[in-house]
Protein backbone atom coordinates (compact mmCIF):
# COMPACT_ATOMS: atom_id res chain seq x y z
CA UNK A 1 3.01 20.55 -13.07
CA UNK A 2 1.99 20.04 -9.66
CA UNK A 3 4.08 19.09 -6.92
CA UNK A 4 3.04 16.75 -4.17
CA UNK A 5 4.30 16.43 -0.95
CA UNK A 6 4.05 13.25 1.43
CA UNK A 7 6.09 14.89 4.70
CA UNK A 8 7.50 12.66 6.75
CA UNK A 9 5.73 10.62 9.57
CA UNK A 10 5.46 7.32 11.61
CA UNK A 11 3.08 6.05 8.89
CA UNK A 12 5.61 6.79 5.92
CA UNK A 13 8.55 5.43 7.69
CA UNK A 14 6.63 2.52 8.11
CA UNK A 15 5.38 2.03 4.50
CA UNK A 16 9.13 2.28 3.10
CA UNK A 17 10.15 -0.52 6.07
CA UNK A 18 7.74 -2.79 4.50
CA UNK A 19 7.81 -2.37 1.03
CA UNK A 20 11.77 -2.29 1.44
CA UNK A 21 11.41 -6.05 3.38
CA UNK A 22 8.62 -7.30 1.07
CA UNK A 23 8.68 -9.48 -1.88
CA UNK A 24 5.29 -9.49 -3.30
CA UNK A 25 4.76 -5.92 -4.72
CA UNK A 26 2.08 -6.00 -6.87
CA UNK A 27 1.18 -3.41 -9.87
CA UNK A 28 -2.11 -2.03 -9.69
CA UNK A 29 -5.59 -3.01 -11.16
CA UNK A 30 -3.51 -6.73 -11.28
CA UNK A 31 -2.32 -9.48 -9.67
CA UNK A 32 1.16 -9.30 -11.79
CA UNK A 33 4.17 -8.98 -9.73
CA UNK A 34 6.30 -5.66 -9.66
CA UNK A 35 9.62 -5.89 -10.67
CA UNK A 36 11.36 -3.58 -8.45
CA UNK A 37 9.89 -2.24 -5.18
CA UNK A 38 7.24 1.01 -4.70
CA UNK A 39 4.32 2.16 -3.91
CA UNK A 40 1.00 2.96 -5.11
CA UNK A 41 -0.17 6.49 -5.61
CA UNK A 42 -3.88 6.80 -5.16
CA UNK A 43 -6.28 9.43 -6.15
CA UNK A 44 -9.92 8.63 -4.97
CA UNK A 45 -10.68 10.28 -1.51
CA UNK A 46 -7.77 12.37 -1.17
CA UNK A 47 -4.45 11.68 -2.84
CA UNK A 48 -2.05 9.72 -1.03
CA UNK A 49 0.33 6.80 -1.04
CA UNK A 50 -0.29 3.42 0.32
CA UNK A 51 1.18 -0.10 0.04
CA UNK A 52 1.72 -2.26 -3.02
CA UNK A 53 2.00 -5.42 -0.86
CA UNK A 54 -0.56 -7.61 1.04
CA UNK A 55 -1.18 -6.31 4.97
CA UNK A 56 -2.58 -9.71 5.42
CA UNK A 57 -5.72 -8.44 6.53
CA UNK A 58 -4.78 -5.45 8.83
CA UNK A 59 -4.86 -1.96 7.10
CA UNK A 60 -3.70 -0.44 4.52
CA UNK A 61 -0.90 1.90 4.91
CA UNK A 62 -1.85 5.77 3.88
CA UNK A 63 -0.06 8.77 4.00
CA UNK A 64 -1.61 11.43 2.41
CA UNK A 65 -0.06 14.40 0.64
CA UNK A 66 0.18 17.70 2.35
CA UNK A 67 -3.15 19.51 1.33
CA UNK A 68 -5.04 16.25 -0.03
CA UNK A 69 -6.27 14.84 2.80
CA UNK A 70 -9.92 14.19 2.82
CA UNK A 71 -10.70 15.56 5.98
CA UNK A 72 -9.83 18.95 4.38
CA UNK A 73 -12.93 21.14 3.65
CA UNK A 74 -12.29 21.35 -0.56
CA UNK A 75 -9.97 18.66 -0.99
CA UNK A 76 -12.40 17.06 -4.26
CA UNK A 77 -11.55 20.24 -5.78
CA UNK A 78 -8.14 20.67 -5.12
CA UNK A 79 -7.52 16.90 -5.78
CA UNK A 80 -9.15 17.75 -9.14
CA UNK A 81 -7.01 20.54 -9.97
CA UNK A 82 -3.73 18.84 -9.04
CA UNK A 83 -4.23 15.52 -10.88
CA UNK A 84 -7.33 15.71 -12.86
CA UNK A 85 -10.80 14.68 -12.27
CA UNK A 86 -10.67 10.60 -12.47
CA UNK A 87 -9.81 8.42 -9.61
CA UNK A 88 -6.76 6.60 -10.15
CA UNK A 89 -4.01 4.08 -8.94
CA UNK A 90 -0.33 4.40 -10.56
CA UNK A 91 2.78 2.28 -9.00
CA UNK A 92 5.38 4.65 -7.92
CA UNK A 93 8.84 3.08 -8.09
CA UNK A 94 11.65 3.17 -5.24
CA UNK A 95 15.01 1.87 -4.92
CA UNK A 96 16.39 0.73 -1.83
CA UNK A 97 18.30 3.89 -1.21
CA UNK A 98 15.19 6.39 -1.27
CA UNK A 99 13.29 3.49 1.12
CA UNK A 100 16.10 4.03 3.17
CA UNK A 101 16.35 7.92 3.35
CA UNK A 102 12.28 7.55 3.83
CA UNK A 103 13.06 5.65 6.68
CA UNK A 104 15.25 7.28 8.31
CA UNK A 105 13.64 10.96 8.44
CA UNK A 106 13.29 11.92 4.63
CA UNK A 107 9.96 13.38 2.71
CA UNK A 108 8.81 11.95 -0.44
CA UNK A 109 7.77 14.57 -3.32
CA UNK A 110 6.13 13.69 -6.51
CA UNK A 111 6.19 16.42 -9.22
CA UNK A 112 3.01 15.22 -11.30
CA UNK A 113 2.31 16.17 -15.28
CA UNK A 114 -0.25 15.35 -17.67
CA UNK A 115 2.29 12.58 -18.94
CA UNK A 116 4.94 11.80 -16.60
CA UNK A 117 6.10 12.12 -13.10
CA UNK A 118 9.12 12.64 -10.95
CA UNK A 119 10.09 10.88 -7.74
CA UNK A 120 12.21 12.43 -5.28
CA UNK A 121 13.43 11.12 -1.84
């Protein structure tokens, strides 16, 4: 199991503002509504979260997980080691209580298996 670690920032705070106010979360690879709020966890580039809402055309929101930021020298091939080799997008569920402890100073940690994953915040 691996265990990944978005620490808190401006950028996080931010993402669990909006996704708390919106009310168009969408599930990825679709156009089909969410039914509950979240986020999408993204492994491509890096690993990191960003929004499951429309920005309208101004940027994304990203916040990478400690260690899988691109920018880092191996990052591929830790990325591959932590989550496996193919690029992916998987919606992350969150209540209104973990957007609020994200918002207020809280980190968000995913513990990641080959089946299943935890969400803690």
């Amino acid at each position: 199991m691996t265990t990944l670690t978005f620490k808190n920032s401006k950028i996080l705070k931010q993402l669990a503002e909006e996704t708390r106010k919106s009310k168009d979360i969408k599930k990825p690879y679709t156009r089909e509504k969410a039914t509950n709020k979240g986020v999408w966890l993204v492994k491509d580039e890096g690993i990191y979260l960003m929004n499951a809402f429309s920005t309208k055309g101004k940027e994304n929101l990203v916040v990478y997980a400690d260690g899988y930021n691109p920018n880092k020298s191996d990052c591929w091939e830790d990325c591959v080691h932590a989550v496996g080799g193919d690029d992916f997008a998987e919606f992350v569920p969150l209540d209104d209580r973990q957007l609020d402890r994200l918002r207020v100073n809280g980190n968000l940690t995913i513990k990641w298996g080959e089946t299943s994953f935890r969400v803690i915040a």
